[in-house]
Each structure stands twice: as C-alpha cells, then as structure tokens.
C-alpha atoms as a PDB file:
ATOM      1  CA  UNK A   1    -216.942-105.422 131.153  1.00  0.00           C
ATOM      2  CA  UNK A   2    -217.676-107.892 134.209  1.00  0.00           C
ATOM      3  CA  UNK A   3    -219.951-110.756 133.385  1.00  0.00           C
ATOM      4  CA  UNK A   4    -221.099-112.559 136.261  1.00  0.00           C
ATOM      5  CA  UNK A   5    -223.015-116.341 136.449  1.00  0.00           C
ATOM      6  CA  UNK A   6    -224.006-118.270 139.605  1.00  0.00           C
ATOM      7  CA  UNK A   7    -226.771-120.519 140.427  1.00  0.00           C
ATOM      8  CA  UNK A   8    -227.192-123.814 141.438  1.00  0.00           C
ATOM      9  CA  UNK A   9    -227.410-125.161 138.124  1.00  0.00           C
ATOM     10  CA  UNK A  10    -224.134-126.007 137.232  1.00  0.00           C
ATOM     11  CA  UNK A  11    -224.530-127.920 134.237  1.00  0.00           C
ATOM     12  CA  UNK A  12    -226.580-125.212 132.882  1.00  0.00           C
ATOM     13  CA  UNK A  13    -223.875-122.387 134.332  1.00  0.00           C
ATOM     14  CA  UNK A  14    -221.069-124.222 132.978  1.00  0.00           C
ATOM     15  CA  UNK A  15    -222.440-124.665 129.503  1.00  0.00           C
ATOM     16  CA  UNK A  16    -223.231-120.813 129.059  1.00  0.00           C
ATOM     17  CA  UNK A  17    -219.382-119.958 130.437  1.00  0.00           C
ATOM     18  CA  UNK A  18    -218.414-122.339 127.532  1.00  0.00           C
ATOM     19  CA  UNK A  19    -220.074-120.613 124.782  1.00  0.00           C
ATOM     20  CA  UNK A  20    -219.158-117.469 125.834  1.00  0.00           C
ATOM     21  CA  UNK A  21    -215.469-119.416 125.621  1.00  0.00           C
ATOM     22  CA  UNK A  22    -216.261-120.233 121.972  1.00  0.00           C
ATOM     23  CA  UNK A  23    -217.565-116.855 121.212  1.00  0.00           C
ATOM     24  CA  UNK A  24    -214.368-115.458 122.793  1.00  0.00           C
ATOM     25  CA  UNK A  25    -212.615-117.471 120.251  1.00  0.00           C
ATOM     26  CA  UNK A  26    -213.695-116.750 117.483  1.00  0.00           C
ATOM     27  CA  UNK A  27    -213.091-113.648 117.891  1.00  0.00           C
ATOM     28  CA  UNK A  28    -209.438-113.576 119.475  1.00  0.00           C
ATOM     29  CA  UNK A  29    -207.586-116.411 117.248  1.00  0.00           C
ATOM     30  CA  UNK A  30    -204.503-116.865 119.179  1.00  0.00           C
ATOM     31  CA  UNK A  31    -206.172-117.904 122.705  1.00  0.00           C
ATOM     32  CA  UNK A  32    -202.819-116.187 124.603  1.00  0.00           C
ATOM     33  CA  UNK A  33    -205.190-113.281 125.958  1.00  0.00           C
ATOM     34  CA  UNK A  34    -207.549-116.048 127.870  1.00  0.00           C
ATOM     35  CA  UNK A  35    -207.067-116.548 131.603  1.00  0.00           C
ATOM     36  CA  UNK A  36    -208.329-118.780 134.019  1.00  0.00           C
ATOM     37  CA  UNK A  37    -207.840-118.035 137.638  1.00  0.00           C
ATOM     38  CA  UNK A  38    -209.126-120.337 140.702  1.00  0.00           C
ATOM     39  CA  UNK A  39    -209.484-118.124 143.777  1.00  0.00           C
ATOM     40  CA  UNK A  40    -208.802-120.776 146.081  1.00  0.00           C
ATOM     41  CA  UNK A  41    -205.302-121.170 144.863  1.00  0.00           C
ATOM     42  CA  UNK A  42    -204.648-117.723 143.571  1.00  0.00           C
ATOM     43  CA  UNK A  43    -204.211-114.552 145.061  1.00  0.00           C
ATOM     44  CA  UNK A  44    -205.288-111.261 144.396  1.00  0.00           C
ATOM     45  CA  UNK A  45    -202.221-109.905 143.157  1.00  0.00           C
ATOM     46  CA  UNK A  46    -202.395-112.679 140.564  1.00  0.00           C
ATOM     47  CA  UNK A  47    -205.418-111.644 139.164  1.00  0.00           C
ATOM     48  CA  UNK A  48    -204.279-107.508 139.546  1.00  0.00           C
ATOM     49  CA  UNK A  49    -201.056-108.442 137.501  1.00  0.00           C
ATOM     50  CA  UNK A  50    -203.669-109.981 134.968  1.00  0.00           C
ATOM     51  CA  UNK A  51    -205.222-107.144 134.185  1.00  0.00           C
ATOM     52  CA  UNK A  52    -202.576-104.362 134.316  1.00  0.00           C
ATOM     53  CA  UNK A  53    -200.412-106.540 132.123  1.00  0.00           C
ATOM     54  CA  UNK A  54    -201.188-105.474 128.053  1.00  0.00           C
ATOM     55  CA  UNK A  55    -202.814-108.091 126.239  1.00  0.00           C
ATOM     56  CA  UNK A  56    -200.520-109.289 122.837  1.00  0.00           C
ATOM     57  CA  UNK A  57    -202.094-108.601 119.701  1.00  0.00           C
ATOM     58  CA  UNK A  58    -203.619-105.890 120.971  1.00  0.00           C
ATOM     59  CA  UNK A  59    -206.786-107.938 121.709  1.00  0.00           C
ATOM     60  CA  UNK A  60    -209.086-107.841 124.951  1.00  0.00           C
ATOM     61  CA  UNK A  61    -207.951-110.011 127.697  1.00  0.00           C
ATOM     62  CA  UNK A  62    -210.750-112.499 129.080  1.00  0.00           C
ATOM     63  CA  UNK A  63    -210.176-113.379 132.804  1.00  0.00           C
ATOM     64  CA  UNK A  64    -212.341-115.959 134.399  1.00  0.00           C
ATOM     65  CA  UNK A  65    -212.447-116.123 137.934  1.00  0.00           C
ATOM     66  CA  UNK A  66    -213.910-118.749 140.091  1.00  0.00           C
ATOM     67  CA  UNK A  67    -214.378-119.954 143.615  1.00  0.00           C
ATOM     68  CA  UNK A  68    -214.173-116.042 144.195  1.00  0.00           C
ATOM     69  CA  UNK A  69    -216.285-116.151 147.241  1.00  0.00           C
ATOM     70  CA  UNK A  70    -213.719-118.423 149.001  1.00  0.00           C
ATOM     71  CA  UNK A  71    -211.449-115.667 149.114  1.00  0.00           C
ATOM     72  CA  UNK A  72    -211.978-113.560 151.957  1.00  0.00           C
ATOM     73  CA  UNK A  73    -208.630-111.284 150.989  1.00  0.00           C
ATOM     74  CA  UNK A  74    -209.839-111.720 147.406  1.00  0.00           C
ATOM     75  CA  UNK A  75    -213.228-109.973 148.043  1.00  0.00           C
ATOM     76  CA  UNK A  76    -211.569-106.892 150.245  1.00  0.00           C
ATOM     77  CA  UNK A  77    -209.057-106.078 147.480  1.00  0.00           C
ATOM     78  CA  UNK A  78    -211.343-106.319 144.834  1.00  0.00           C
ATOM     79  CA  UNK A  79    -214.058-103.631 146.459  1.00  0.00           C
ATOM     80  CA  UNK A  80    -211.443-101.078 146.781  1.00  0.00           C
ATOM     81  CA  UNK A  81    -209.343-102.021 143.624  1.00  0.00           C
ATOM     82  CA  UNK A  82    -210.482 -98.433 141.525  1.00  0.00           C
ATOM     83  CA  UNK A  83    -209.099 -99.737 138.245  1.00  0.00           C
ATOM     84  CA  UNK A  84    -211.835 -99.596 134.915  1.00  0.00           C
ATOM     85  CA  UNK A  85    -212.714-103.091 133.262  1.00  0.00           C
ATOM     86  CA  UNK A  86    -213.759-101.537 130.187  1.00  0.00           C
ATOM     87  CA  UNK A  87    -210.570-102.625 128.267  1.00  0.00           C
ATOM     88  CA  UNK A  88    -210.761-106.305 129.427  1.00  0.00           C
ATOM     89  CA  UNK A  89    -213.815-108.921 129.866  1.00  0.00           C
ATOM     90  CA  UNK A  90    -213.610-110.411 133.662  1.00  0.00           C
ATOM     91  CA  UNK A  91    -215.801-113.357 133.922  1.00  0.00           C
ATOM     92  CA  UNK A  92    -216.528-114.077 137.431  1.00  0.00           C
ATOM     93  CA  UNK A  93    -218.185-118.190 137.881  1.00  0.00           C
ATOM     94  CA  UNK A  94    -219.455-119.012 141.077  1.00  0.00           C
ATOM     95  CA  UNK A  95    -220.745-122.911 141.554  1.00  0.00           C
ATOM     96  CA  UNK A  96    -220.824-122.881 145.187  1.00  0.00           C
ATOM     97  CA  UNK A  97    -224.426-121.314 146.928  1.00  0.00           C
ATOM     98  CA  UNK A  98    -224.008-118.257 148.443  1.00  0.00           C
ATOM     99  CA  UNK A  99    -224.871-115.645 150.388  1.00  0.00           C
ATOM    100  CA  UNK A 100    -226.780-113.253 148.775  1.00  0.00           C
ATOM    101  CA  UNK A 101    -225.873-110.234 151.338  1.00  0.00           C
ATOM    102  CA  UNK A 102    -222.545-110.524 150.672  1.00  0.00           C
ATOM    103  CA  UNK A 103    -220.645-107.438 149.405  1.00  0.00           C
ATOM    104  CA  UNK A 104    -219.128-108.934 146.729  1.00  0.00           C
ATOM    105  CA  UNK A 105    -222.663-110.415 145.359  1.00  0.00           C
ATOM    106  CA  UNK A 106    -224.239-106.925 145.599  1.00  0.00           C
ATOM    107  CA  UNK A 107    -220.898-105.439 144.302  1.00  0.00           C
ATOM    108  CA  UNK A 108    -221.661-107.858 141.001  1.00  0.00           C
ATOM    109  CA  UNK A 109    -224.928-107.456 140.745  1.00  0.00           C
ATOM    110  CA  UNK A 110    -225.058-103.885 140.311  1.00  0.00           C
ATOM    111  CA  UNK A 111    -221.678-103.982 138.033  1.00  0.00           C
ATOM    112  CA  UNK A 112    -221.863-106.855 136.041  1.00  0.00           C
ATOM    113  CA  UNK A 113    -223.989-108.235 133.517  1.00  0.00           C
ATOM    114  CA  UNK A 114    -225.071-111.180 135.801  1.00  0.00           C
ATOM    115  CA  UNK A 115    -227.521-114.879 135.054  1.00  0.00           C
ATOM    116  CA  UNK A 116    -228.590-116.961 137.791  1.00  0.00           C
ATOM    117  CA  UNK A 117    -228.928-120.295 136.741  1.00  0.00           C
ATOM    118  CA  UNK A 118    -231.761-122.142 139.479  1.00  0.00           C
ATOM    119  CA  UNK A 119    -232.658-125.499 138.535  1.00  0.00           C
ATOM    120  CA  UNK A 120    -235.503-126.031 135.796  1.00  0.00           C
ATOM    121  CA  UNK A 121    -239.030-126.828 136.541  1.00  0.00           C
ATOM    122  CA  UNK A 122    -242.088-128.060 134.828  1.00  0.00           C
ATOM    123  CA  UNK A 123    -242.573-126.934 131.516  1.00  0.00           C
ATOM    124  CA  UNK A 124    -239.070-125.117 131.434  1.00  0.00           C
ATOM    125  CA  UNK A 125    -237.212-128.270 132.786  1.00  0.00           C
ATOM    126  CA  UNK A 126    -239.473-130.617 129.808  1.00  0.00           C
ATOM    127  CA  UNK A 127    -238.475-128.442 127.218  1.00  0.00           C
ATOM    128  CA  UNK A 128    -234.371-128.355 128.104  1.00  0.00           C
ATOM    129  CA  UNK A 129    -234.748-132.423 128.367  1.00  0.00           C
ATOM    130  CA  UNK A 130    -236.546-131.920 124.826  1.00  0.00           C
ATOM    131  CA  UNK A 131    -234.145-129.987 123.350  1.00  0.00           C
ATOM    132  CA  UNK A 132    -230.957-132.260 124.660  1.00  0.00           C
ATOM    133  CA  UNK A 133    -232.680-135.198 123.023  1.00  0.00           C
ATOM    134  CA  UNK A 134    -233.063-133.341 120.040  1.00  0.00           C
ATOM    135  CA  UNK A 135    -229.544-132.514 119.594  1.00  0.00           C
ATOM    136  CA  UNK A 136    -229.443-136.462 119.179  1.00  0.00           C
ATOM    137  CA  UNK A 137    -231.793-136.587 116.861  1.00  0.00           C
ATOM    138  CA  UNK A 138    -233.702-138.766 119.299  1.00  0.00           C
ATOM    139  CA  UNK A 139    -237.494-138.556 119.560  1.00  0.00           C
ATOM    140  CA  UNK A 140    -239.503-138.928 123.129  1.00  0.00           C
ATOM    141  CA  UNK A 141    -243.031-138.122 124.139  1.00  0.00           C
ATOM    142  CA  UNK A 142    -243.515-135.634 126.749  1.00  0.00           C
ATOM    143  CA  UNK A 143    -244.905-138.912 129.224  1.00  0.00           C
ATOM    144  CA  UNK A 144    -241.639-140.124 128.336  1.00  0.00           C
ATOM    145  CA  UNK A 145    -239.849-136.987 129.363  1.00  0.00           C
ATOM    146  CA  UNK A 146    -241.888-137.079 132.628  1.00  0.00           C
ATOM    147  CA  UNK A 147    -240.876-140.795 133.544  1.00  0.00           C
ATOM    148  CA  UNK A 148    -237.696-139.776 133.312  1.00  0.00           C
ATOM    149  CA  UNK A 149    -238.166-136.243 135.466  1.00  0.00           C
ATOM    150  CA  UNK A 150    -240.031-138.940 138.249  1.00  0.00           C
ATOM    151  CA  UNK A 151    -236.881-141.454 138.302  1.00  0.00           C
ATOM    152  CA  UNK A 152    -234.538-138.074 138.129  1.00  0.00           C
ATOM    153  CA  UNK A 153    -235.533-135.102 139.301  1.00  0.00           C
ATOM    154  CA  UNK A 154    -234.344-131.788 138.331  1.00  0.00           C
ATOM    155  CA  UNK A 155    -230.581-132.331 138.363  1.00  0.00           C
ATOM    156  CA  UNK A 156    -229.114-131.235 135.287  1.00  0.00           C
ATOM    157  CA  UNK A 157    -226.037-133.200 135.638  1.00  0.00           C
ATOM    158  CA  UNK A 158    -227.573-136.067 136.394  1.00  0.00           C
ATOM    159  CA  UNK A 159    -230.239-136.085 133.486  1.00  0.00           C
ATOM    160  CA  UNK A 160    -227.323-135.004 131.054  1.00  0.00           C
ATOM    161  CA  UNK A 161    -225.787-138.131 131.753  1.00  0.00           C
ATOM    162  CA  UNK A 162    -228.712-140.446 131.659  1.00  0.00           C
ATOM    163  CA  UNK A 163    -229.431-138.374 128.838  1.00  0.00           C
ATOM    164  CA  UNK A 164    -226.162-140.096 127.011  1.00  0.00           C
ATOM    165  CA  UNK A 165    -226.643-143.248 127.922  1.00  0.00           C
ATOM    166  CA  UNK A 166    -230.668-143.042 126.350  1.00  0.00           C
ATOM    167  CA  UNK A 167    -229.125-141.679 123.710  1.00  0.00           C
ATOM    168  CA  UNK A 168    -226.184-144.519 122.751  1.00  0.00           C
ATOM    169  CA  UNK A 169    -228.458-147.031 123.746  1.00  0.00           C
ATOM    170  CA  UNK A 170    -231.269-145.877 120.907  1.00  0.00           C
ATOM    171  CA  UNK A 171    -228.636-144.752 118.608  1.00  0.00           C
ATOM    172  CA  UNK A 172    -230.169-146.977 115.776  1.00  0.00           C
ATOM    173  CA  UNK A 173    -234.141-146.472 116.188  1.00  0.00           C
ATOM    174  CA  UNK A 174    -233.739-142.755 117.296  1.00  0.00           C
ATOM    175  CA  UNK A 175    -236.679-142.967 120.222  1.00  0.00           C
ATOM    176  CA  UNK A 176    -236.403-143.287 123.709  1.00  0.00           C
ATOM    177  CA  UNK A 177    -239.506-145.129 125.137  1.00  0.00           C
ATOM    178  CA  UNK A 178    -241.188-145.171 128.885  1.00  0.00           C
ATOM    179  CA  UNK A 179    -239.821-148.893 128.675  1.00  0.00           C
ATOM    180  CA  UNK A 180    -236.279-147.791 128.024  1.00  0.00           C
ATOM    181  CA  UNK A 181    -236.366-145.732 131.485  1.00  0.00           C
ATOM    182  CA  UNK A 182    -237.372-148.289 133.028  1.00  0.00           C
ATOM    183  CA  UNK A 183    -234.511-150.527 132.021  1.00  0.00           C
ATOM    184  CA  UNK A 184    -232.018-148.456 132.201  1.00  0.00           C
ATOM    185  CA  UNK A 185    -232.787-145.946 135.043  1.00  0.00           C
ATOM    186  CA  UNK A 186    -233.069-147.109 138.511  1.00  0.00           C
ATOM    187  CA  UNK A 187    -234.438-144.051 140.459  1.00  0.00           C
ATOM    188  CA  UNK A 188    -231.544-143.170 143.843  1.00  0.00           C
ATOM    189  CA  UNK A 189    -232.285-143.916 146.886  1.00  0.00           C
ATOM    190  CA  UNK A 190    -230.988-141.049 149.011  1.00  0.00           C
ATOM    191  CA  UNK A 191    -230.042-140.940 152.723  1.00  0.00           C
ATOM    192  CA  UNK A 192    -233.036-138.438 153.630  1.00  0.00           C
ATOM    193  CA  UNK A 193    -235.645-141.173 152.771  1.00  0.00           C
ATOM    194  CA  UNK A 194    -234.321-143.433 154.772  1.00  0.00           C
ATOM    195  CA  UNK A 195    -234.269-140.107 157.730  1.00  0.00           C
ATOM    196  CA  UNK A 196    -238.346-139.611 156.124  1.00  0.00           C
ATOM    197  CA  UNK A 197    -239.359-143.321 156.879  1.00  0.00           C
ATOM    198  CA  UNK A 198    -237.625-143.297 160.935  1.00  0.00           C
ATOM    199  CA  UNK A 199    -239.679-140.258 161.026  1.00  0.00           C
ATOM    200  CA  UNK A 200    -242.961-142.013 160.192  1.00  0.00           C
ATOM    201  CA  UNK A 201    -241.759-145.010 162.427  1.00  0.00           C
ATOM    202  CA  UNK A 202    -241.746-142.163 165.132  1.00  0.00           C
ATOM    203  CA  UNK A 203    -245.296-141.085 164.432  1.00  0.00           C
ATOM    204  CA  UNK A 204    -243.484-137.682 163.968  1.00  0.00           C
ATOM    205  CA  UNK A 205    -245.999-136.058 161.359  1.00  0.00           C
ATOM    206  CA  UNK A 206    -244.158-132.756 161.358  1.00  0.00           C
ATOM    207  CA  UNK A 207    -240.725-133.959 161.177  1.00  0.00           C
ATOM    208  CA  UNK A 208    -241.713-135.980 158.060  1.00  0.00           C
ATOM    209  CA  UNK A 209    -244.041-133.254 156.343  1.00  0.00           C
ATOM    210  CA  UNK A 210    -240.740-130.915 156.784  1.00  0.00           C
ATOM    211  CA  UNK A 211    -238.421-133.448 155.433  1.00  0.00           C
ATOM    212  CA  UNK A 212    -240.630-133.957 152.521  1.00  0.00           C
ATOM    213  CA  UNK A 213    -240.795-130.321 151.946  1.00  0.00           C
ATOM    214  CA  UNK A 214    -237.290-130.085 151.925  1.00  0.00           C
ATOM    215  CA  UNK A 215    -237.293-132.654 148.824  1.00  0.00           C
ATOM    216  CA  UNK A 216    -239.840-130.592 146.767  1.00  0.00           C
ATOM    217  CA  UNK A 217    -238.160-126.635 147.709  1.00  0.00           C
ATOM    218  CA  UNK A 218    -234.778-128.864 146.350  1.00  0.00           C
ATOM    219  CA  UNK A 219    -236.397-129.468 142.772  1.00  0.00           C
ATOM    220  CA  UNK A 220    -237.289-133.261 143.253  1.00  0.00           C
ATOM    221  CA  UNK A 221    -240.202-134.646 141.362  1.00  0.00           C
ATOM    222  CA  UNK A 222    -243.590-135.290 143.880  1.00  0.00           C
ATOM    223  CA  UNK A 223    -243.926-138.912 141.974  1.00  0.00           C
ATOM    224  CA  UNK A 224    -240.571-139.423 142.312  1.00  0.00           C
ATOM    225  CA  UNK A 225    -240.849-139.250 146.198  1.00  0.00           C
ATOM    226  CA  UNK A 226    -243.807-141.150 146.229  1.00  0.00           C
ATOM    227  CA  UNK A 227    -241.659-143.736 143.981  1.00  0.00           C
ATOM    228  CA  UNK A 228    -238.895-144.041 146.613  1.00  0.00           C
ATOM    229  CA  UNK A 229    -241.535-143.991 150.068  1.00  0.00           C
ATOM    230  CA  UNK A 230    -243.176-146.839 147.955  1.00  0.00           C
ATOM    231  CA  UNK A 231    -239.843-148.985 147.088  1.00  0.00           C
ATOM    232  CA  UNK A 232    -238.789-148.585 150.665  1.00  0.00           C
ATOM    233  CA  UNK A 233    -242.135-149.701 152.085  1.00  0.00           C
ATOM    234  CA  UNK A 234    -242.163-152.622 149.703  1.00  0.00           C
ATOM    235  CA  UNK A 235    -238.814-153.700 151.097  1.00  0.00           C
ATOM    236  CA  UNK A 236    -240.555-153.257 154.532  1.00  0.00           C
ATOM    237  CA  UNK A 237    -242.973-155.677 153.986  1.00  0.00           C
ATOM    238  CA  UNK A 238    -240.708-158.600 152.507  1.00  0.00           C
ATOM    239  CA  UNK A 239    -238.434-158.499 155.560  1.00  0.00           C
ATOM    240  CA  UNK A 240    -240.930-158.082 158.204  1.00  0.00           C
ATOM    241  CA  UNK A 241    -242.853-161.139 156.462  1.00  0.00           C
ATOM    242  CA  UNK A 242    -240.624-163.735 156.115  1.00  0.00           C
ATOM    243  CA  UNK A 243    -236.930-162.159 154.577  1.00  0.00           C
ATOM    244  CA  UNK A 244    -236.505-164.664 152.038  1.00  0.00           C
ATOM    245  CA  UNK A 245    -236.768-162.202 149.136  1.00  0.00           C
ATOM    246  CA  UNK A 246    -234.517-159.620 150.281  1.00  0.00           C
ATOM    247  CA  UNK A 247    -231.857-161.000 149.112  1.00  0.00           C
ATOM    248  CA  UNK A 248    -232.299-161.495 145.663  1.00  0.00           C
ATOM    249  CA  UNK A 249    -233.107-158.020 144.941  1.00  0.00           C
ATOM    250  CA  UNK A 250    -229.764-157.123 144.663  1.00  0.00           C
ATOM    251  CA  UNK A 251    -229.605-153.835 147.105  1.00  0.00           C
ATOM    252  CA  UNK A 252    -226.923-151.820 148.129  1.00  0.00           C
ATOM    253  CA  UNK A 253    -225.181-152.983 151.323  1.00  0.00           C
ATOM    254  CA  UNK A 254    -226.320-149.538 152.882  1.00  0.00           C
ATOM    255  CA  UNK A 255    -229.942-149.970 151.490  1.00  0.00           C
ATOM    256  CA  UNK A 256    -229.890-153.566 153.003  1.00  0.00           C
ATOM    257  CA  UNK A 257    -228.854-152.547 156.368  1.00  0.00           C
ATOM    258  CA  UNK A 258    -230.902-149.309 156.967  1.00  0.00           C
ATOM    259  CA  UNK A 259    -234.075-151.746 156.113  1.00  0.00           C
ATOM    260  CA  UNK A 260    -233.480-154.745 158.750  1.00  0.00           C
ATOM    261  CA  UNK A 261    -232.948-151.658 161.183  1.00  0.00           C
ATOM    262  CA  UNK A 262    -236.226-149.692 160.101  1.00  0.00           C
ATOM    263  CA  UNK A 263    -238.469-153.146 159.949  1.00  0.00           C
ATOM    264  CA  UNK A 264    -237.965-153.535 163.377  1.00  0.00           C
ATOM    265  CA  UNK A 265    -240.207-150.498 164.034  1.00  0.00           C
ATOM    266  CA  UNK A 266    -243.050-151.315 162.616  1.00  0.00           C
ATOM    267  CA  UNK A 267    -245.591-154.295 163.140  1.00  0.00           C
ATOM    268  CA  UNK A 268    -246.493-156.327 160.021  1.00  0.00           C
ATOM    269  CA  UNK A 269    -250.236-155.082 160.173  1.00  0.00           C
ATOM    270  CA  UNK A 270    -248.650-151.177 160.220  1.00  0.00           C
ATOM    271  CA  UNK A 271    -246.533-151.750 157.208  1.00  0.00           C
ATOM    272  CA  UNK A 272    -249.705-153.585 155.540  1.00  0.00           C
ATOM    273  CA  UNK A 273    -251.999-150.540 156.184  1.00  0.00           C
ATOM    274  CA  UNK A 274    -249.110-147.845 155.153  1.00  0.00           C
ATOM    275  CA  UNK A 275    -248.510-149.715 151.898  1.00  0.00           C
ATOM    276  CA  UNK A 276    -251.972-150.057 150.850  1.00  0.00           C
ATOM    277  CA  UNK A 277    -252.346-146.059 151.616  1.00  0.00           C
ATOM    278  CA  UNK A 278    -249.664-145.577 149.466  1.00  0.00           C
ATOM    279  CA  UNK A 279    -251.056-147.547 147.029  1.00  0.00           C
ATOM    280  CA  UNK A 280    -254.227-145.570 146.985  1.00  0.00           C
ATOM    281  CA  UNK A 281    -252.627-142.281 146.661  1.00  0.00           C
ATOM    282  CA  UNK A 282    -250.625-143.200 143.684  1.00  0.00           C
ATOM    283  CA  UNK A 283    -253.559-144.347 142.079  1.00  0.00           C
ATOM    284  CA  UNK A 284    -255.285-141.069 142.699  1.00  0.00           C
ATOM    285  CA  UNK A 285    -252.161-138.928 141.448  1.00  0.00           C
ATOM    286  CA  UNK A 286    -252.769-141.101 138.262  1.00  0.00           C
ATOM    287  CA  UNK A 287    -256.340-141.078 137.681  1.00  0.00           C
ATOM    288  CA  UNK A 288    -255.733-137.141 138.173  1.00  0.00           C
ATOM    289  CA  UNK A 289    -258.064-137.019 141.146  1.00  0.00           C
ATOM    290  CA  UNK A 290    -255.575-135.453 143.216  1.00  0.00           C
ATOM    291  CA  UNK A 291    -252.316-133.025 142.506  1.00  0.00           C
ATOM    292  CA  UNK A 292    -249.043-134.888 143.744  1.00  0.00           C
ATOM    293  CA  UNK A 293    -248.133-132.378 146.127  1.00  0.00           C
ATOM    294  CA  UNK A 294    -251.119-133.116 147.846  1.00  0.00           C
ATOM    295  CA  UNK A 295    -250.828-136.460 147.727  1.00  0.00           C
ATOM    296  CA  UNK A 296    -248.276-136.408 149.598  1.00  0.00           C
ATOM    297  CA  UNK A 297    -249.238-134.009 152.680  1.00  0.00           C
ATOM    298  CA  UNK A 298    -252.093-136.326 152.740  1.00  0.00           C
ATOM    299  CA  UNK A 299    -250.238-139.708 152.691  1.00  0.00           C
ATOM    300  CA  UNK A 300    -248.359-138.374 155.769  1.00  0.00           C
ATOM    301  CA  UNK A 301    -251.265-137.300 157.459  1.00  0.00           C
ATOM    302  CA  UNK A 302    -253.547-140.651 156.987  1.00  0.00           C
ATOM    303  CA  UNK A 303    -250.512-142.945 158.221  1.00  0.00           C
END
C-alpha cells in the first residue's frame, strides 16, 4: 500500500504522518519494521534493499520517504521498479511545492492513497484554531479567533505556536481574550510590504494591486494587510513630521531603515491624504459597508 501526503500545510501534513506513526504502533509493538528514509541523502538502492529485505516478526514494514522529488535518480528507478507494495506500507511525505506534471506526482496520484494538505481558510481555518484551543481547555470567541487570523494569517505553524504561548499565558483563567492578542501578538512585518509601499511611492497602481494579490492567493488575512499598510504609513508620517518618535517605538533595525528610505518619497501632505484614506476604509470594513477584499482594490485605486 503507498500512502502519499503533500501540500503546503506542513503543520497540518506533519501531524497526519504522525498519527498514522502512532497507529502504526500500536499495531507493530517492536518499532524494528519502521523506516525513515530522506531522499536527499539516500539512494535508491537504499530504499530497494528496504523493501526486499523480510520484515522480523513477520510484521509489515512501514517506509517513509521524503524529499522524494529531490531525487532525480530516485524518481527514474522508482517508475520502472515492477516490484508489488502490497506486503509493505510506503509512506511517501513531500513538504516542498511541486510540480504537479511531474511523473512521479501523477505516478502517486493514481497509485497511492494520497491528501493534499493547502492551507485553511475561513470557516475551515476558525474551526482548526477552535479545536487547538480546545485541546487546552481554553475558551475564545470566534472575534477572538479572527483577531488572531488578522495579526496571523493562515500559517499553521505560526498560529500553533502563538497558539502555545495563548495557551501558557491563560493557563489559570482558561480564556484567551481580543486583549490578550493584542499583548502578546505583534502582527510581522514582511519584506513585500515594504516592496507594496515603493510601489505606491511610484504611483505604480498595477504593480501594487498585483503585489497585494499575491498576499491574499498566499492565505494572508485582507485586515491583516490593511493592518501592516496602516502601521507602515503611521511610521511614515512620524518621520516625515518631525522624527522624534521614531525612536521610541522600538523597531527592527531593518524596519527603521526601509522607513527613513521610503519617507523620502512622499511629501507630508501625500502621506496625510493616504493615511486618512486608509483610515476610512478600515472603518468601512468594520461598519460592514464594504468586504475587505474590496477595500483594498479600492484603497489602491483612490491613492
């Protein structure tokens, strides 16, 4: 039997190829019959002795394979290798994106019993931070669950771990509060909003709607962008007005630098007119007159 899980969702990946671990187990007691194979550093002929060798105890074999599709020799063997799984389970983990044409993925795909795992969204992703929490025995509201999506996103490693520190921090009242993201979550500021704010500076409308899109097709929150244009704006405006500020809000050297460079672009009067647009857009994203993904396209085009 061939078993085969990919996606971009790691965390999510990763905790179904444990399980099936567990499972595997419980089933096999002595643990000599599981394999684990990294295709990067193995070979073929590695994985071939694998499963021609008999299993002790007369029990299946498990073989997990990963980083498979960095093997180029790997893949070639494999398509012509004529031998029947049926007597041992062959796990095959792939963390890395990938192309979907390859012979290998169609190879899987129509022999294996295969699970994407794509990152969660909207009421799927609310439910899986619902659930985590729950493990906990830690309550939160859904507009709590949301804050935390905005400051986040969709990456499952990355809520896991703010996840765990929510959860040891409210380890004695057992709720997690809108206040208690805000203290202890700062949302990132990535390099691409930094690339999204020269673009405005360049009156390039298209080059910023397209670098905006490329946030939302990754997974990342609407209000979350909105959060970061806003904070970067705001930073804007207390260096291009006097400076004296900046430095007590305790930046990132990076952060601190990219800003100086970017307020030279804009005139204090742009900056005053962008922010206040901003300002009106959030407040129409929160008095529900407007869907954030339009918000946005029509921030861009209004500045």
């Amino acid at each position: 039997m061939i078993i085969f899980l990919y996606g971009q969702d790691t965390y999510r990946s990763r905790q179904k190829l444990n399980e099936i671990i567990e499972g595997y187990k419980k089933i096999h007691k002595s643990g000599l019959n599981l394999v684990r194979l990294d295709m990067e550093k193995d070979s073929f002929e590695d994985f071939k002795n694998q499963v021609e060798t008999t299993p002790m105890f007369k029990e299946k074999k498990l073989i997990i394979l990963e980083n498979t599709f960095s093997n180029q020799d790997f893949i070639g063997k494999i398509l012509k290798y004529k031998k029947n799984f049926k007597d041992n389970l062959i796990l095959f983990f792939e963390k890395k994106v990938m192309d979907k044409k390859n012979t290998l993925f169609q190879f899987l795909k129509e022999k294996s019993k295969s699970q994407e795992f794509n990152f969660l969204k909207d009421e799927k992703l609310k439910n899986w931070i619902k659930k985590e929490f729950q493990k906990y025995k830690i309550e939160i509201s859904p507009k709590t669950i949301q804050s935390l999506i905005d400051f986040i996103g969709n990456d499952s490693w990355q809520l896991f771990n703010e996840i765990k520190k929510l959860v040891t921090y409210k380890s004695k009242t057992k709720k997690v509060e809108e206040r208690d993201i805000n203290l202890l979550i700062k949302p990132n500021i990535e390099t691409d909003i930094f690339k999204t704010i020269d673009a405005i500076a360049q009156k390039n409308k298209k080059q910023t709607l397209s670098l905006i899109h490329k946030h939302l097709e990754k997974g990342d929150s609407p209000v979350y962008l909105l959060s970061m244009i806003n904070f970067q704006f705001r930073n804007l405006l207390i260096v291009k007005s006097d400076g004296s500020g900046f430095g007590k809000l305790k930046l990132h050297p990076y952060v601190v630098k990219k800003t100086r460079e970017q307020a030279r672009k804009f005139s204090f009067e742009e900056l005053k007119k962008i922010y206040q647009k901003i300002f009106e857009v959030d407040l129409a994203i929160k008095t529900g007159k407007i869907k954030p993904e339009t918000a946005l396209d029509l921030l861009i085009s209004e500045i």
